[in-house]
Protein backbone atom coordinates (compact mmCIF):
# COMPACT_ATOMS: atom_id res chain seq x y z
CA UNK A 1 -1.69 9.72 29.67
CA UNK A 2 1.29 11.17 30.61
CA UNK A 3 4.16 10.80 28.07
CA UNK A 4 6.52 13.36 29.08
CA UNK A 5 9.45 11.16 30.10
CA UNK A 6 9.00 8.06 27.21
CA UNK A 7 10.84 8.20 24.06
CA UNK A 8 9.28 5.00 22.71
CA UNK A 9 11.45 2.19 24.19
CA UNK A 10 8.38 1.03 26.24
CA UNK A 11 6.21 0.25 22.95
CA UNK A 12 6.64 -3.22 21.04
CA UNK A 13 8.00 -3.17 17.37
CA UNK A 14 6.21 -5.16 14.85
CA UNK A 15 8.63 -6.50 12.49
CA UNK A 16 8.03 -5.53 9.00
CA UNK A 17 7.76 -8.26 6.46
CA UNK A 18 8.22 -7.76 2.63
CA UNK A 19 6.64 -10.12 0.36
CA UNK A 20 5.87 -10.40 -3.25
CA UNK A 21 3.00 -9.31 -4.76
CA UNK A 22 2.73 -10.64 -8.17
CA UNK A 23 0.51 -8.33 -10.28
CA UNK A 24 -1.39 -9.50 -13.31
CA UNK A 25 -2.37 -7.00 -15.61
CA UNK A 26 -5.46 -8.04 -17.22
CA UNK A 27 -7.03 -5.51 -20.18
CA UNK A 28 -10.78 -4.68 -19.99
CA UNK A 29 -11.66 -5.52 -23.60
CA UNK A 30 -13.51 -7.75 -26.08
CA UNK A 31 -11.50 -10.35 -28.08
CA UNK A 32 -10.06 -9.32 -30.89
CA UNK A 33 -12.58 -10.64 -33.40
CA UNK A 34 -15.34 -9.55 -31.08
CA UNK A 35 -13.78 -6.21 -31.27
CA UNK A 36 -14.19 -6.34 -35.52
CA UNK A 37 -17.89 -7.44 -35.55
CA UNK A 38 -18.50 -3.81 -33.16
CA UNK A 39 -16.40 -2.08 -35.13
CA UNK A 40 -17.95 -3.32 -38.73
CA UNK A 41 -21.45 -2.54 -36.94
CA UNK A 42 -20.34 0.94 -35.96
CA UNK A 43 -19.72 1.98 -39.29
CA UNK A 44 -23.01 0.52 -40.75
CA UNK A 45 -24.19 2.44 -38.14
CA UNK A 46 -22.74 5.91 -39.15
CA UNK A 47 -23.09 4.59 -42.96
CA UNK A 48 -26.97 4.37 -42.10
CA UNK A 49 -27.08 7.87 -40.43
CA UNK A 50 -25.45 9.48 -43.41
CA UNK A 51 -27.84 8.00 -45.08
CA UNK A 52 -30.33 9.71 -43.12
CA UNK A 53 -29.25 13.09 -43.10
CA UNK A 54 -29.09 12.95 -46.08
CA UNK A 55 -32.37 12.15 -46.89
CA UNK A 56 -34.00 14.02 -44.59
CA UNK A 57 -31.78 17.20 -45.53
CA UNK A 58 -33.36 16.45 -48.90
CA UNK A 59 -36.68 16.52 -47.69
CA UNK A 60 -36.24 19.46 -46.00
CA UNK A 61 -34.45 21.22 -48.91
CA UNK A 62 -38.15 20.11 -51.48
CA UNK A 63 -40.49 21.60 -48.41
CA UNK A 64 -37.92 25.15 -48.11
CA UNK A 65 -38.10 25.99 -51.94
CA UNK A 66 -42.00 24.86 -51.82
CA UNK A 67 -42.50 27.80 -49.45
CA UNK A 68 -39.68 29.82 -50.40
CA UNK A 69 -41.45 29.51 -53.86
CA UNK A 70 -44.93 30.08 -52.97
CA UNK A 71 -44.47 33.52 -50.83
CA UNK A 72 -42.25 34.77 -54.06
CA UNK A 73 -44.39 34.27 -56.79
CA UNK A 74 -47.21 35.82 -54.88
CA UNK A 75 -45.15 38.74 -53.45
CA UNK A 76 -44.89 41.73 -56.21
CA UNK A 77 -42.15 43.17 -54.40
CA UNK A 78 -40.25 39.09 -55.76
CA UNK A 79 -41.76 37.44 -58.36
CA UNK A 80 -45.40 38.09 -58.96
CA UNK A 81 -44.72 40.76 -61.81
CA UNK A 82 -43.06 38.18 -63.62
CA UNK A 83 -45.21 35.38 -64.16
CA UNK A 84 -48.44 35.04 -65.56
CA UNK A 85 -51.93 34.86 -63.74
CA UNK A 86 -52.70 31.03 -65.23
CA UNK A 87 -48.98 29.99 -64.91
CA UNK A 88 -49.10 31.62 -61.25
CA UNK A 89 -52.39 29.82 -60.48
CA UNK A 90 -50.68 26.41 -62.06
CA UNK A 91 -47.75 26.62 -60.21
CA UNK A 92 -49.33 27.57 -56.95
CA UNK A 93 -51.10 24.21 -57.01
CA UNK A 94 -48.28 22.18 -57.76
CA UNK A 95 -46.80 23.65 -54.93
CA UNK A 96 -49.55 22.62 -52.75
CA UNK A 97 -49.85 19.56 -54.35
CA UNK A 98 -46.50 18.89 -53.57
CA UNK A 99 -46.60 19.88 -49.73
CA UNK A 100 -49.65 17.66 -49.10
CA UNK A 101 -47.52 14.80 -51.07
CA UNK A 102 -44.65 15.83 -48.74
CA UNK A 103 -46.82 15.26 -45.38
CA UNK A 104 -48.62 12.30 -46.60
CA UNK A 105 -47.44 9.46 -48.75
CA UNK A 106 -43.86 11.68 -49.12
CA UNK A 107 -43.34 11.47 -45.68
CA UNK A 108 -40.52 8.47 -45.82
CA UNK A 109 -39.54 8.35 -49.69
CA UNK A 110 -35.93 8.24 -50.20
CA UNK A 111 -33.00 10.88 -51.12
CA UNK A 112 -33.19 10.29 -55.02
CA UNK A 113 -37.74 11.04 -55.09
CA UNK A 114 -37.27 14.25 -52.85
CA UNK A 115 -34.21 15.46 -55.22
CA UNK A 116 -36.43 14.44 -58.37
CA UNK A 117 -39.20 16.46 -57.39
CA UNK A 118 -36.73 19.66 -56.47
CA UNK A 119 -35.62 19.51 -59.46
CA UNK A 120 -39.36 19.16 -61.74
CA UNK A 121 -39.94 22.41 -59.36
CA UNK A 122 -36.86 24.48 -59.98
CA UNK A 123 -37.83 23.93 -63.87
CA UNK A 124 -40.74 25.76 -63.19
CA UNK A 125 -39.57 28.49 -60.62
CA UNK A 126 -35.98 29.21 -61.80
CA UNK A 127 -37.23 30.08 -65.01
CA UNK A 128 -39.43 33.29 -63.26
CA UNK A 129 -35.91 34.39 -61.15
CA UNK A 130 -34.20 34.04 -64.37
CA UNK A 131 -36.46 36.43 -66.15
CA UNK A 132 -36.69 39.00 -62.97
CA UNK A 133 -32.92 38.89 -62.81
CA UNK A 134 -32.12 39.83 -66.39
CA UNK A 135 -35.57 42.54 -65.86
CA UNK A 136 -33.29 44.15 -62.65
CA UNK A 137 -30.25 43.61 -65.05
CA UNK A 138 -31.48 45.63 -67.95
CA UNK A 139 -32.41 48.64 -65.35
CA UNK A 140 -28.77 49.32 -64.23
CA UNK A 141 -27.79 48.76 -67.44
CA UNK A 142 -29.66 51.36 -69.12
CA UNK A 143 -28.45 53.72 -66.58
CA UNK A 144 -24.95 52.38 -66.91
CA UNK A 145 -26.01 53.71 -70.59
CA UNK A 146 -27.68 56.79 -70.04
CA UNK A 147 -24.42 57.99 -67.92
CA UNK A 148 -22.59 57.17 -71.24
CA UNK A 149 -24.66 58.82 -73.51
CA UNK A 150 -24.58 61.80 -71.25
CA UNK A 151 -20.59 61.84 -71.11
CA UNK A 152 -20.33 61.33 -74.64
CA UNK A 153 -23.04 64.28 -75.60
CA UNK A 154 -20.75 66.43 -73.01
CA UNK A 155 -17.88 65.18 -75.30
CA UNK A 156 -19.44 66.34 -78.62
CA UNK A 157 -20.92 69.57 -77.75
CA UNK A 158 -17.53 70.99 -76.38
């Protein structure tokens, strides 16, 4: 153990030989036409999820404005002032004619039946927000009114 006086003459070199390495570069990959039949089945793929969405965003959309609908036209603070008793009563069980249709033989009907049967429900509901709209309409606009009649009486008596 004692290396005090040794400057490395005593150990043995080992020569150092260079030699070529040939490298072969090999890609990880599918063939090329293997590579087409995953990418064509990738988009079906996405093609069927769209397709998906979009029907279930559908579905979703019929079963929002069923209870959207239902809590309105019963709420007098929404709708309830504006629609009949019978037609209130009528439209109240298409509504729940339509959610036990959604949760039973609607449960995996495509995009196009759940948009159909929005839109045979917003004929009967958008009608009633129609009428309560031009009802909160014709308030500010006999006060926009009044405050004319009242400027224009200021007008005349002066």
């Amino acid at each position: 153990g004692d290396d005090k006086g040794d400057d490395g003459k005593g150990k043995k070199k080992i020569p150092l030989r260079m030699v070529d390495l040939p490298i072969e570069i090999q890609a990880g990959g599918l063939p090329q036409h293997e590579l087409d039949i995953a990418t064509e089945k990738e988009g079906k793929m996405n093609a069927e999820d769209k397709q998906e969405k979009e029907r279930v965003d559908a579905r979703n959309a019929l079963e929002e404005y069923v209870y959207d609908l239902r809590g309105k036209i019963s709420d007098e603070d929404q709708l309830a002032n504006f629609i009949t008793e019978e037609n209130r009563e009528s439209l109240s069980r298409t509504l729940d004619d339509t959610e036990n249709w959604l949760y039973e033989e609607g449960e995996d009907c495509n995009r196009q039946i759940y948009q159909d049967r929005l839109t045979q429900l917003k004929g009967q509901g958008e009608p009633i927000k129609e009428i309560k709209n031009e009802f909160e309409g014709r308030t500010f606009a006999l006060n926009d009114l009044a405050g004319c009649l009242q400027i224009a009486k200021k007008g005349y008596d002066q």
